[in-house]
PDB file of N, CA and C in Angstrom:
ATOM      1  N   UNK A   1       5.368  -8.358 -12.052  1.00  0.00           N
ATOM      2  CA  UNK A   1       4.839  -8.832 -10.789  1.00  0.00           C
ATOM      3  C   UNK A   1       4.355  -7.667  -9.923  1.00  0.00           C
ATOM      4  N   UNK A   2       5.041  -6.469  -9.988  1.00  0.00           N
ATOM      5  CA  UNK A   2       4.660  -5.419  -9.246  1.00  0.00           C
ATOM      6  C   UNK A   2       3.248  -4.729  -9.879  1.00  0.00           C
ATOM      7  N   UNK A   3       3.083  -4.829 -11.098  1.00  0.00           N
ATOM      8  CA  UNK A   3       1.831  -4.696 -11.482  1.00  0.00           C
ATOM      9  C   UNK A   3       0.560  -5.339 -11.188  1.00  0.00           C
ATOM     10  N   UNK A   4       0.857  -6.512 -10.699  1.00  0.00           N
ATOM     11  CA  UNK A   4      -0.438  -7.724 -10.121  1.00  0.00           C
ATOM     12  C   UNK A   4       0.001  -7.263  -9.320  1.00  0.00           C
ATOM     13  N   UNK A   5       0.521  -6.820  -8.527  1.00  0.00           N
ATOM     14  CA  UNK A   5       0.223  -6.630  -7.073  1.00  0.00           C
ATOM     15  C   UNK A   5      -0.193  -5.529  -6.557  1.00  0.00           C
ATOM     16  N   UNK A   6      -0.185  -4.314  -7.431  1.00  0.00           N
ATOM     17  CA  UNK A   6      -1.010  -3.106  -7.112  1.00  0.00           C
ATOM     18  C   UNK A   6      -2.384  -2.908  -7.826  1.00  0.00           C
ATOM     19  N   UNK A   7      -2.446  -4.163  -8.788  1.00  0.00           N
ATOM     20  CA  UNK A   7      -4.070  -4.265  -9.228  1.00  0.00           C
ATOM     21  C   UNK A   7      -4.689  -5.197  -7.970  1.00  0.00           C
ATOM     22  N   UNK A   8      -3.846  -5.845  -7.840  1.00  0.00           N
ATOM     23  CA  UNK A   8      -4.555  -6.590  -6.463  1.00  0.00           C
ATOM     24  C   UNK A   8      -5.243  -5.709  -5.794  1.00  0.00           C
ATOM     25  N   UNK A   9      -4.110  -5.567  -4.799  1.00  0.00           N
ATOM     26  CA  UNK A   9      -4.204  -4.107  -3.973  1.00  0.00           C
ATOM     27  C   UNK A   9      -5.262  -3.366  -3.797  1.00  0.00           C
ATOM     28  N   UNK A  10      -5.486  -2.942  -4.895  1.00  0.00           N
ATOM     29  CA  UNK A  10      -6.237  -1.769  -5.427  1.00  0.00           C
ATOM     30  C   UNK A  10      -7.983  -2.400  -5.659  1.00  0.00           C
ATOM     31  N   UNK A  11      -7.899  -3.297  -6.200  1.00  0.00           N
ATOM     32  CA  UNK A  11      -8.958  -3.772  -6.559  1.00  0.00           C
ATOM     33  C   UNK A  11      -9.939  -4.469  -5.483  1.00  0.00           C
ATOM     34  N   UNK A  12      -9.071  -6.008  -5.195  1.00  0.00           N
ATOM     35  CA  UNK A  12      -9.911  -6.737  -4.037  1.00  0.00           C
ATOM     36  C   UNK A  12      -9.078  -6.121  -2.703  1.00  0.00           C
ATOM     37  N   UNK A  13      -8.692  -5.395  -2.234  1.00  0.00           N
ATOM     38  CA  UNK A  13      -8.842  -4.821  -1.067  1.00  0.00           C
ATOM     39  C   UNK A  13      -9.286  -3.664  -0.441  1.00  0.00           C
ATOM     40  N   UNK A  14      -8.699  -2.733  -1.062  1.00  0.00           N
ATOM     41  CA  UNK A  14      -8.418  -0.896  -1.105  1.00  0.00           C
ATOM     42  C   UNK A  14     -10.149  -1.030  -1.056  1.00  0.00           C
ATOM     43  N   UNK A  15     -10.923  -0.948  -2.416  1.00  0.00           N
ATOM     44  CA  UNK A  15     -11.714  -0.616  -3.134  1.00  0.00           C
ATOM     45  C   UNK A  15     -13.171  -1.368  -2.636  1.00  0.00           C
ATOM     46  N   UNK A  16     -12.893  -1.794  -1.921  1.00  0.00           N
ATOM     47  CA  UNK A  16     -14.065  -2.938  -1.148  1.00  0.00           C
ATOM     48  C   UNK A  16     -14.518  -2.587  -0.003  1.00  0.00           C
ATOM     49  N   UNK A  17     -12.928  -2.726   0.833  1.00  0.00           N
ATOM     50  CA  UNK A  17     -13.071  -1.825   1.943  1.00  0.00           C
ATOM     51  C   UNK A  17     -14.011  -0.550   1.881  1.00  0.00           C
ATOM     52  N   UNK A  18     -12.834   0.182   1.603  1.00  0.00           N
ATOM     53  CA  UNK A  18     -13.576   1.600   2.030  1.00  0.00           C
ATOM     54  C   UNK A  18     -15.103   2.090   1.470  1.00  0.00           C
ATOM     55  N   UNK A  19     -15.178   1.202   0.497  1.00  0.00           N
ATOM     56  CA  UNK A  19     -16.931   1.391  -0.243  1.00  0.00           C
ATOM     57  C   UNK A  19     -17.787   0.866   0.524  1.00  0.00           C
ATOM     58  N   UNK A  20     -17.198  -0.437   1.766  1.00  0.00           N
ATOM     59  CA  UNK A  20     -18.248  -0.425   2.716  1.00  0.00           C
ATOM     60  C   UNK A  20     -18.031   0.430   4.071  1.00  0.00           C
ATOM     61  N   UNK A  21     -17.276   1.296   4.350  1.00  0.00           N
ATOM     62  CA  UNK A  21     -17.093   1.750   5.003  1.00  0.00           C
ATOM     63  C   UNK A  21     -17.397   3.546   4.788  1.00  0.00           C
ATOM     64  N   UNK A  22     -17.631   3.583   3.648  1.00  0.00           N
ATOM     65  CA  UNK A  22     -17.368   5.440   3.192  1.00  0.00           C
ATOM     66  C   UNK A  22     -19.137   5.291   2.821  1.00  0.00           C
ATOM     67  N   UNK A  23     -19.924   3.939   2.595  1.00  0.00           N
ATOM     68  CA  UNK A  23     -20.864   4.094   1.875  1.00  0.00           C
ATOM     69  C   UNK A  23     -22.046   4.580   2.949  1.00  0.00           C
ATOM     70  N   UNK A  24     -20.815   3.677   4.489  1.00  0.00           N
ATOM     71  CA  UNK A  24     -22.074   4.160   5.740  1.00  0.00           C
ATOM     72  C   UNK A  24     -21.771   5.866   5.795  1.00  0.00           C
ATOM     73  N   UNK A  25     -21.120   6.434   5.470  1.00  0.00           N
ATOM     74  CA  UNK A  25     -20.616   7.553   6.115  1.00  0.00           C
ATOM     75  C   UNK A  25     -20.800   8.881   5.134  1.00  0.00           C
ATOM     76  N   UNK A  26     -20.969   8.594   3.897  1.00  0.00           N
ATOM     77  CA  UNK A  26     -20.899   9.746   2.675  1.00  0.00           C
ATOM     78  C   UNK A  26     -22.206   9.352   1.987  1.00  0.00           C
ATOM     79  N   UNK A  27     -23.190   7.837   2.149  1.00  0.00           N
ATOM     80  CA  UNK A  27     -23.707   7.209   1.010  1.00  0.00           C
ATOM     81  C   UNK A  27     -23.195   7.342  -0.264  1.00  0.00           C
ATOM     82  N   UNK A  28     -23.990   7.836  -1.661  1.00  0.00           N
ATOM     83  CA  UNK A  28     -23.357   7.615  -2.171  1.00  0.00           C
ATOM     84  C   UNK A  28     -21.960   8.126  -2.909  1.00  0.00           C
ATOM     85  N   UNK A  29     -21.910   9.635  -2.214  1.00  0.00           N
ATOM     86  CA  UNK A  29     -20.500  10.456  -2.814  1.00  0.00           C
ATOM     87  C   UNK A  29     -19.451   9.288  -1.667  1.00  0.00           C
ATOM     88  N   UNK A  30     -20.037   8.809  -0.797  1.00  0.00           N
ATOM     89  CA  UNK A  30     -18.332   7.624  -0.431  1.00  0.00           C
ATOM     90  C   UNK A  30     -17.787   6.781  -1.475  1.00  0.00           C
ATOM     91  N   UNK A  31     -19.088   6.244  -2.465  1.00  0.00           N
ATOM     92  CA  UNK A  31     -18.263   5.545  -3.405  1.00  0.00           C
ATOM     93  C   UNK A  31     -17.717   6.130  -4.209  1.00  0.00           C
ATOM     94  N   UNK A  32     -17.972   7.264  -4.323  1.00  0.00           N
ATOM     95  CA  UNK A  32     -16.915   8.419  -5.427  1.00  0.00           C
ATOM     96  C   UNK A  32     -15.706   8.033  -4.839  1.00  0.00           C
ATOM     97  N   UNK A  33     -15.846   8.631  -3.215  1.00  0.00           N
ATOM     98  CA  UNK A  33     -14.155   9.040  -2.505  1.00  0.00           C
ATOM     99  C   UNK A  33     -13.908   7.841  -2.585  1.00  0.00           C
ATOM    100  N   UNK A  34     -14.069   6.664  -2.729  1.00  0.00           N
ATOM    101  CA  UNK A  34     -13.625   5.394  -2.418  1.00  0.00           C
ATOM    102  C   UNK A  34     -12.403   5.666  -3.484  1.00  0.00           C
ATOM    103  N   UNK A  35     -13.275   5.711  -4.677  1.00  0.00           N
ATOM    104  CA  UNK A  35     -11.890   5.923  -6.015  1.00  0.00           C
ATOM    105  C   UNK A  35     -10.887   6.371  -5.364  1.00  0.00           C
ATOM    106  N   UNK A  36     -11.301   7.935  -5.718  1.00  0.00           N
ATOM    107  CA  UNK A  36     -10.080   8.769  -5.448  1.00  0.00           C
ATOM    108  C   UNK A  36      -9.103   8.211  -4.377  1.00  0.00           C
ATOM    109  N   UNK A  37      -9.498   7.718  -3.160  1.00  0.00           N
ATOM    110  CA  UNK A  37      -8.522   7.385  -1.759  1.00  0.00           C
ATOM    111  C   UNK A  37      -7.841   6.347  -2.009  1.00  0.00           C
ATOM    112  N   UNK A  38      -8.323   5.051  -3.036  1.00  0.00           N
ATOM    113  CA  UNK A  38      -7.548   3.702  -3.510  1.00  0.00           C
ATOM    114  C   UNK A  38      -6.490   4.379  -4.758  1.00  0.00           C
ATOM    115  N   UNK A  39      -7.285   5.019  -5.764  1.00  0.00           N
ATOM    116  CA  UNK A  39      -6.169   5.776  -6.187  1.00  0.00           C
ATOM    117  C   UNK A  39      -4.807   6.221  -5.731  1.00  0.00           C
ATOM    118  N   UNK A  40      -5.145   6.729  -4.667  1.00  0.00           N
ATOM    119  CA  UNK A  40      -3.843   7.804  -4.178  1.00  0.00           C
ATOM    120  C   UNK A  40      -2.989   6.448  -3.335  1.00  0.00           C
ATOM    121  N   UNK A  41      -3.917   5.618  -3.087  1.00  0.00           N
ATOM    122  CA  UNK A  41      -2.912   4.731  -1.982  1.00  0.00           C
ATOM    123  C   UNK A  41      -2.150   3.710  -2.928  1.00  0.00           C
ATOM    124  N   UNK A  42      -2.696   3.734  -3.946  1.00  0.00           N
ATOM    125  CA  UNK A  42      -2.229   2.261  -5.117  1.00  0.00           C
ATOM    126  C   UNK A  42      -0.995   3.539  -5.893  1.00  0.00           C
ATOM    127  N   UNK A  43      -1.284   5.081  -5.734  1.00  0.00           N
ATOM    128  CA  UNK A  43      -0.164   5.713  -6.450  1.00  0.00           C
ATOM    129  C   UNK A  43       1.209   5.617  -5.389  1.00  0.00           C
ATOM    130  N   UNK A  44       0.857   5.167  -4.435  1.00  0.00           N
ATOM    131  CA  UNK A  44       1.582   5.688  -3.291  1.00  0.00           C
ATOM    132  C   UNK A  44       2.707   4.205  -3.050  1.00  0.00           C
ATOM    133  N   UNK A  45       1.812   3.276  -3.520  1.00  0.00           N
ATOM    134  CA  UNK A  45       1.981   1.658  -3.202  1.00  0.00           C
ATOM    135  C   UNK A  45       3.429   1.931  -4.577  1.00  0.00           C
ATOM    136  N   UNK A  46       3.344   2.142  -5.430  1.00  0.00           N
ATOM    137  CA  UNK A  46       3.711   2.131  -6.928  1.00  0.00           C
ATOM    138  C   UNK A  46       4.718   2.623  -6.656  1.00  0.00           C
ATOM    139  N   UNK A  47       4.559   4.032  -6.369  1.00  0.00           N
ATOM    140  CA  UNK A  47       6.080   4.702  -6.106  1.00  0.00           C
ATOM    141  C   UNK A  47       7.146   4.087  -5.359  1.00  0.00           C
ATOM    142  N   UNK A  48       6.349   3.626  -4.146  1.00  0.00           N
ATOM    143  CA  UNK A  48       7.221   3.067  -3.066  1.00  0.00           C
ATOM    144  C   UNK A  48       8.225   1.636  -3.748  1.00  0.00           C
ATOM    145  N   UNK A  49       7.520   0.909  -4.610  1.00  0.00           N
ATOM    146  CA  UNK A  49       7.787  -0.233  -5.106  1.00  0.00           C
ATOM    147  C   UNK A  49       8.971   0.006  -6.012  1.00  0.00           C
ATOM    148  N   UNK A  50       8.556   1.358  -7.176  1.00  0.00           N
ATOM    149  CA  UNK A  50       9.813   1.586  -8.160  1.00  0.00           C
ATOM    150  C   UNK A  50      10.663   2.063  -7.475  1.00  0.00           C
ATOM    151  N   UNK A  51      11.148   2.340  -5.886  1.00  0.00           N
ATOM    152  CA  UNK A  51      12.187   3.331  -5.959  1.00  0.00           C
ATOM    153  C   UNK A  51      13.107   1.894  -4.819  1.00  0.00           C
ATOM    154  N   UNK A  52      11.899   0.618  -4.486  1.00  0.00           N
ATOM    155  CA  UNK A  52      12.920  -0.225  -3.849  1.00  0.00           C
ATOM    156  C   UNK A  52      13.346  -0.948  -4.989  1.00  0.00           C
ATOM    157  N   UNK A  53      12.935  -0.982  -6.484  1.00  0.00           N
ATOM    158  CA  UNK A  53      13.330  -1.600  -7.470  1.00  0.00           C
ATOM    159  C   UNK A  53      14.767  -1.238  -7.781  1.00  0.00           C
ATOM    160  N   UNK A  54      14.667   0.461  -7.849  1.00  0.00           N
ATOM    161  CA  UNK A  54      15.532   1.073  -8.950  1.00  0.00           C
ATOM    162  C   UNK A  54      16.857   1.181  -7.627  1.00  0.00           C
ATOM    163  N   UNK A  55      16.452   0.688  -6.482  1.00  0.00           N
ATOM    164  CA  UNK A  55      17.911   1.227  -5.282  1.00  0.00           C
ATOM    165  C   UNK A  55      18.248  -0.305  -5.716  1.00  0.00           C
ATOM    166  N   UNK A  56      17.869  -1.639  -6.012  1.00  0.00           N
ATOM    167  CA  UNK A  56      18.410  -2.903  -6.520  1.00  0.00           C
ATOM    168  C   UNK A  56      19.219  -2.846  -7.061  1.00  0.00           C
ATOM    169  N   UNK A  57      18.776  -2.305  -8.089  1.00  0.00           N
ATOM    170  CA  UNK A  57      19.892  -2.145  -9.670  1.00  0.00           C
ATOM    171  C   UNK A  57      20.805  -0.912  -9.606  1.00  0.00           C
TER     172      UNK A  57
END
């Protein structure tokens, strides 16, 4: 479940956003940074998720 939810995440939100927002501002190297910045936030989303998993168990 934590996996659908950081493809979510990542996909229809993160990645939408900021490509209309980085595309006014960088053209087209924003959709580069778009990656990289959903990247780091979906790595960030992930971590946060395994470490409220692993304090469960």
């Amino acid at each position: 479940m934590q996996s659908l939810t950081i493809t979510i995440l990542r996909q229809m939100s993160i990645i939408p956003m900021l490509s209309l927002i980085l595309k006014n501002i960088f053209v087209i190297t924003g959709i580069w940074i778009t990656f990289v910045i959903a990247e780091s936030i979906a790595a960030i989303v992930a971590v946060t998720l395994y470490k409220n998993t692993k304090l469960k168990l």
